[in-house]
N, C-alpha and C. Protein backbone atom coordinates (compact mmCIF):
# COMPACT_ATOMS: atom_id res chain seq x y z
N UNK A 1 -12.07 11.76 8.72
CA UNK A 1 -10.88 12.41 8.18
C UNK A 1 -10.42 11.65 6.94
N UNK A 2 -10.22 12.62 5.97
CA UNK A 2 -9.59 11.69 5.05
C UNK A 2 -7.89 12.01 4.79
N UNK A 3 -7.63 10.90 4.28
CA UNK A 3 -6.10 11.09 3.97
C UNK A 3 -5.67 11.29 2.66
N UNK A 4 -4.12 11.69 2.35
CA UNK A 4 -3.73 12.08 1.22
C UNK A 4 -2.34 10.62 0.92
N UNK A 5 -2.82 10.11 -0.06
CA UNK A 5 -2.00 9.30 -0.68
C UNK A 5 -0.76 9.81 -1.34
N UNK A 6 0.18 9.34 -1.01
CA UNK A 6 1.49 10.05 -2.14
C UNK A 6 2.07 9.09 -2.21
N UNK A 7 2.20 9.19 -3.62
CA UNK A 7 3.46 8.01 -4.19
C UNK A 7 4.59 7.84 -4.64
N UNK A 8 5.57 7.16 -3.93
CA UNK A 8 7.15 7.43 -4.09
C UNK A 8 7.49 6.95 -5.56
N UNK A 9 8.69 7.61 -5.94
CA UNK A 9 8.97 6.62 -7.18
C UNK A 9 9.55 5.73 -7.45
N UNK A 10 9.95 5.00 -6.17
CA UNK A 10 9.47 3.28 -6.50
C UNK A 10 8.49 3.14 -7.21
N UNK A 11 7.44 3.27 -6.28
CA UNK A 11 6.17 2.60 -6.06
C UNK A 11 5.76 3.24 -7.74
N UNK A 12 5.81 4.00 -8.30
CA UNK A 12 5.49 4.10 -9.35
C UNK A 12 5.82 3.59 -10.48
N UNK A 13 7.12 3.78 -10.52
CA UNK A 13 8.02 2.43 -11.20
C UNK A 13 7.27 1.39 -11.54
N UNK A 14 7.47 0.83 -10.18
CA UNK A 14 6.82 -0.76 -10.08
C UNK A 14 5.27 -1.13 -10.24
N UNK A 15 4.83 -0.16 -10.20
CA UNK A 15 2.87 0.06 -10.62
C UNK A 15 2.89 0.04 -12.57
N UNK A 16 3.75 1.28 -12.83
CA UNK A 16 3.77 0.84 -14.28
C UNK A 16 4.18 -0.34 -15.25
N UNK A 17 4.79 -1.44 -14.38
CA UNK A 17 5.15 -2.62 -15.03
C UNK A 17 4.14 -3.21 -14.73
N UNK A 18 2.89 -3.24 -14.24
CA UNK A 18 1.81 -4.51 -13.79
C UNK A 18 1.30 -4.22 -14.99
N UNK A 19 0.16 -5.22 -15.04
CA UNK A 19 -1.21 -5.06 -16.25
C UNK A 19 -1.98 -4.28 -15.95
N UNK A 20 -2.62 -3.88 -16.89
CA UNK A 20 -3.73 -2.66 -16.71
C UNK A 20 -4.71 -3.05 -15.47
N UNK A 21 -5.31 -4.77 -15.38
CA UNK A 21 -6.61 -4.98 -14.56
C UNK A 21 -6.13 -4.84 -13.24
N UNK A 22 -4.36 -5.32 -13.30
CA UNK A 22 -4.00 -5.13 -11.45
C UNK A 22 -3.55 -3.80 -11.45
N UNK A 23 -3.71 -3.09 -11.98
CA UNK A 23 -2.84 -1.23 -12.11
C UNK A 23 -4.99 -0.94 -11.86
N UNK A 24 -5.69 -1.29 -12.03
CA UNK A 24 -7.09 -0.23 -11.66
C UNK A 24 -7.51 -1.52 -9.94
N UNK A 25 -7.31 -2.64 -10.19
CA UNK A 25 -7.50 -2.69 -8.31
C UNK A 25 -6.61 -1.83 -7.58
N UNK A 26 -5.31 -2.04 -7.65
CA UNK A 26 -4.54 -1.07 -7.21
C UNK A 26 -5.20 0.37 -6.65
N UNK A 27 -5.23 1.09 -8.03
CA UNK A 27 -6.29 2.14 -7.84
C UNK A 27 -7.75 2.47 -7.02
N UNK A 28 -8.21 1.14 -6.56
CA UNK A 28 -9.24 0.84 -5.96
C UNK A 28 -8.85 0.81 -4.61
N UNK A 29 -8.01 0.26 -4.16
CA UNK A 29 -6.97 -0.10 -2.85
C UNK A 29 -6.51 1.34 -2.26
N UNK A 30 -5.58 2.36 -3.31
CA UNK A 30 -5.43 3.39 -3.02
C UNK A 30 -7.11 4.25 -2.47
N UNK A 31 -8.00 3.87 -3.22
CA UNK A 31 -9.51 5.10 -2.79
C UNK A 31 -9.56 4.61 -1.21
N UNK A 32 -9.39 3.58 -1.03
CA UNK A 32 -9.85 2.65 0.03
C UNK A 32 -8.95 3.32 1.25
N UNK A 33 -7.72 2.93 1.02
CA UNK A 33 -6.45 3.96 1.88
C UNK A 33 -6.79 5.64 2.12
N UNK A 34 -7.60 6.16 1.24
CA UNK A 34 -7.55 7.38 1.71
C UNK A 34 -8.65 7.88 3.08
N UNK A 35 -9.84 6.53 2.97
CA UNK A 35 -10.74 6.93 3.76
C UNK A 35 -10.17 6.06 5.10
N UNK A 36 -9.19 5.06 5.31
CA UNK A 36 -8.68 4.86 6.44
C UNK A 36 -7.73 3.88 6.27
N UNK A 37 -5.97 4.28 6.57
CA UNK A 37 -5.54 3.38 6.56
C UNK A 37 -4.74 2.11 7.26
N UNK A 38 -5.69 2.48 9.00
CA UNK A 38 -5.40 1.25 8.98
C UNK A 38 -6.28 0.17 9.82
N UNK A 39 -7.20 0.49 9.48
CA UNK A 39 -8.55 -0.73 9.45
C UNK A 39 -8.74 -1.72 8.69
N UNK A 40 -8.50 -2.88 8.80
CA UNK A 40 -8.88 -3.93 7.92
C UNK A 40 -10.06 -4.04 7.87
N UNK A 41 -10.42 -4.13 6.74
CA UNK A 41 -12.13 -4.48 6.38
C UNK A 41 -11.95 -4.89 4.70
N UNK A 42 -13.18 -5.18 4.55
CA UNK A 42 -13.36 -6.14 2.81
C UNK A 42 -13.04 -4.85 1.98
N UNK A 43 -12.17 -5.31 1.33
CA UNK A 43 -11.42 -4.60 -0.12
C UNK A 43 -9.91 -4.03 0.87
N UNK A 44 -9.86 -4.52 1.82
CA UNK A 44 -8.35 -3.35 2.35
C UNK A 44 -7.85 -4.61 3.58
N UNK A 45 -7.13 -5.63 3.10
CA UNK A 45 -6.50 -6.52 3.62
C UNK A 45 -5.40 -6.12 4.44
N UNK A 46 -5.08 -5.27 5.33
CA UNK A 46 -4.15 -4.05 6.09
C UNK A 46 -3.52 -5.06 7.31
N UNK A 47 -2.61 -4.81 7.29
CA UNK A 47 -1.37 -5.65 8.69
C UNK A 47 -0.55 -4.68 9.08
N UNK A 48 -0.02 -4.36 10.39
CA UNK A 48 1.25 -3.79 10.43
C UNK A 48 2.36 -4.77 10.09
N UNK A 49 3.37 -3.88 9.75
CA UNK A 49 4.54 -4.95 9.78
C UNK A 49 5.77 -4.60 10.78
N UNK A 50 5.68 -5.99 12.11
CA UNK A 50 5.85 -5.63 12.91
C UNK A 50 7.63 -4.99 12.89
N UNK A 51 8.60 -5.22 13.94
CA UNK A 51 9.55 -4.10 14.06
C UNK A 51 9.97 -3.17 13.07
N UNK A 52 9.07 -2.78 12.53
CA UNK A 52 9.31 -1.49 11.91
C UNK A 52 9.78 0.09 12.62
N UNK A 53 10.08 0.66 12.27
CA UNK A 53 10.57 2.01 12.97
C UNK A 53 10.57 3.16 12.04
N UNK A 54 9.87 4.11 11.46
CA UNK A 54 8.36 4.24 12.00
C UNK A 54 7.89 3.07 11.39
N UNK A 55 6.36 3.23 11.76
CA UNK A 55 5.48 1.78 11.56
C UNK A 55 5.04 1.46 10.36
N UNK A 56 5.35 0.50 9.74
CA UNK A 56 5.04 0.40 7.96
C UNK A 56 3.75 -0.32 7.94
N UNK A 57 2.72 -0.53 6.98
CA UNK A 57 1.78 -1.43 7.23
C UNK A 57 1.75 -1.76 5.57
N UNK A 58 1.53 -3.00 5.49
CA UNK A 58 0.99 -3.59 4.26
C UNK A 58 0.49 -3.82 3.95
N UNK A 59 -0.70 -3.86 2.32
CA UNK A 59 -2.16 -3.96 2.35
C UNK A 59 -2.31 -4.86 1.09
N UNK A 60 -2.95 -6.18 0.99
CA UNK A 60 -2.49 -6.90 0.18
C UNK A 60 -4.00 -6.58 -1.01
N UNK A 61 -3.37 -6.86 -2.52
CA UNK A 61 -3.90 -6.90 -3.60
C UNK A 61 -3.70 -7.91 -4.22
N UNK A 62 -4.88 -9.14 -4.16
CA UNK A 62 -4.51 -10.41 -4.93
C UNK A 62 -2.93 -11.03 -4.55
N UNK A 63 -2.17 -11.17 -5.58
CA UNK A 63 -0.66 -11.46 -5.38
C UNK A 63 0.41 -10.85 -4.69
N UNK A 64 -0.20 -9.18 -5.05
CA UNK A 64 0.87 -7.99 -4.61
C UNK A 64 0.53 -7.74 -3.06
N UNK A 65 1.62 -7.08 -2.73
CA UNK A 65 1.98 -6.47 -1.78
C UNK A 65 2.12 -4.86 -1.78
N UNK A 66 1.65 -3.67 -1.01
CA UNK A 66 2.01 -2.84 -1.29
C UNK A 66 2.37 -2.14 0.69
N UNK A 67 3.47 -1.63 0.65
CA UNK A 67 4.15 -1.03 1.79
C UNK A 67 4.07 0.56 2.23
N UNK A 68 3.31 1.33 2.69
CA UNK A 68 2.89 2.40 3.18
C UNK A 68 3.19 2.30 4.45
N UNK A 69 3.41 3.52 4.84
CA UNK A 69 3.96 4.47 6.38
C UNK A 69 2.82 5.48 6.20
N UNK A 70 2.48 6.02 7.92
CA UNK A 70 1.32 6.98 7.93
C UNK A 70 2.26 7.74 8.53
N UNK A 71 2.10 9.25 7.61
CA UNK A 71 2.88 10.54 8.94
C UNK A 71 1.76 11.52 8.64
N UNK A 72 0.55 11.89 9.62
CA UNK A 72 -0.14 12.48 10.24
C UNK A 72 -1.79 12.04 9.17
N UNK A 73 -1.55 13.05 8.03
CA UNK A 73 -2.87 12.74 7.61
C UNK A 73 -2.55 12.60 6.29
N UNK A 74 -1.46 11.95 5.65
CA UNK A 74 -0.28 11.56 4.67
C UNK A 74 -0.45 10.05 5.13
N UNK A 75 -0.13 9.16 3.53
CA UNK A 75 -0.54 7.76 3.69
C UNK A 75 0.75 7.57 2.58
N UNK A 76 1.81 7.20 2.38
CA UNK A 76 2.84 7.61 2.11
C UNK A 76 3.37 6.26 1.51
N UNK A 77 2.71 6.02 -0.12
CA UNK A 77 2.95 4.33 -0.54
C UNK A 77 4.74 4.58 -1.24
N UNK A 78 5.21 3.49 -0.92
CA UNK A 78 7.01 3.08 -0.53
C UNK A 78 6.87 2.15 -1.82
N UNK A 79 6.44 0.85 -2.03
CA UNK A 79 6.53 -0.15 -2.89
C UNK A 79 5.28 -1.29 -3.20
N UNK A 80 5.66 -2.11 -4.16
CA UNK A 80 4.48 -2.64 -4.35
C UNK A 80 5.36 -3.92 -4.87
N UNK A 81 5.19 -5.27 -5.08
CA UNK A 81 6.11 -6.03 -5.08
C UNK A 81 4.73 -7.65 -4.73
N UNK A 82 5.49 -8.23 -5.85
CA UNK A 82 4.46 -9.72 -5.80
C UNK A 82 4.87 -10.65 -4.34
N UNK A 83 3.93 -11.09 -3.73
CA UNK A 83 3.86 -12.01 -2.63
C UNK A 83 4.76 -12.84 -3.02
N UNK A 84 5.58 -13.16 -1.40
CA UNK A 84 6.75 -14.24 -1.87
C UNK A 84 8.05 -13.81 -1.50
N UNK A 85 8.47 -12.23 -1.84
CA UNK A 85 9.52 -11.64 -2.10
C UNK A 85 9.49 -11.53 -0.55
N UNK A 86 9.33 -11.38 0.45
CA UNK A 86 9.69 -10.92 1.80
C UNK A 86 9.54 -9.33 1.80
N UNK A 87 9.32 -8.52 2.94
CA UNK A 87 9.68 -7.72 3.28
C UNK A 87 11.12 -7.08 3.48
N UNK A 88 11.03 -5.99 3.29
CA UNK A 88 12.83 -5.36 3.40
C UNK A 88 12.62 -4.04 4.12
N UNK A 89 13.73 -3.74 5.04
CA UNK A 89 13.55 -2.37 5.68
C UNK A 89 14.04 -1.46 4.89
């Protein structure tokens, strides 16, 4: 099954301020998310993050952080934000 990525506009926001080379891993991360997101394996560094409500998971890129929720066959990216900053509900 594959999934459909959608991106909030945070997350877009904050994608257009990176550099071009971390704006195409990014892009690489997203292909990766559509074929499953939430298996960790090489290129898709994936965690839940625990008391969440619904369940958020985070999938790390080098420095960044990026925060996605799954609702059915929707992969639903929230933010993207450099390691360090903590999580926020």
């Amino acid at each position: 099954m594959m999934y459909n990525v959608l991106i909030s506009h945070t997350f877009q926001k904050q994608y257009n301020k990176l550099a071009k080379d971390m704006q195409k891993r990014i892009r690489k991360s997203l292909k990766e998310l559509e074929k499953d997101p939430l298996v960790p394996r090489s290129g898709a560094d994936i965690k839940p993050i625990e008391d969440t409500h619904p369940q958020k998971h985070r999938i790390r890129v080098g420095e960044y952080r990026m925060i996605y929720r799954i609702e059915g066959n929707e992969v639903k990216m929230m933010e993207i934000f450099i390691r360090g900053r903590g999580y926020r509900d």
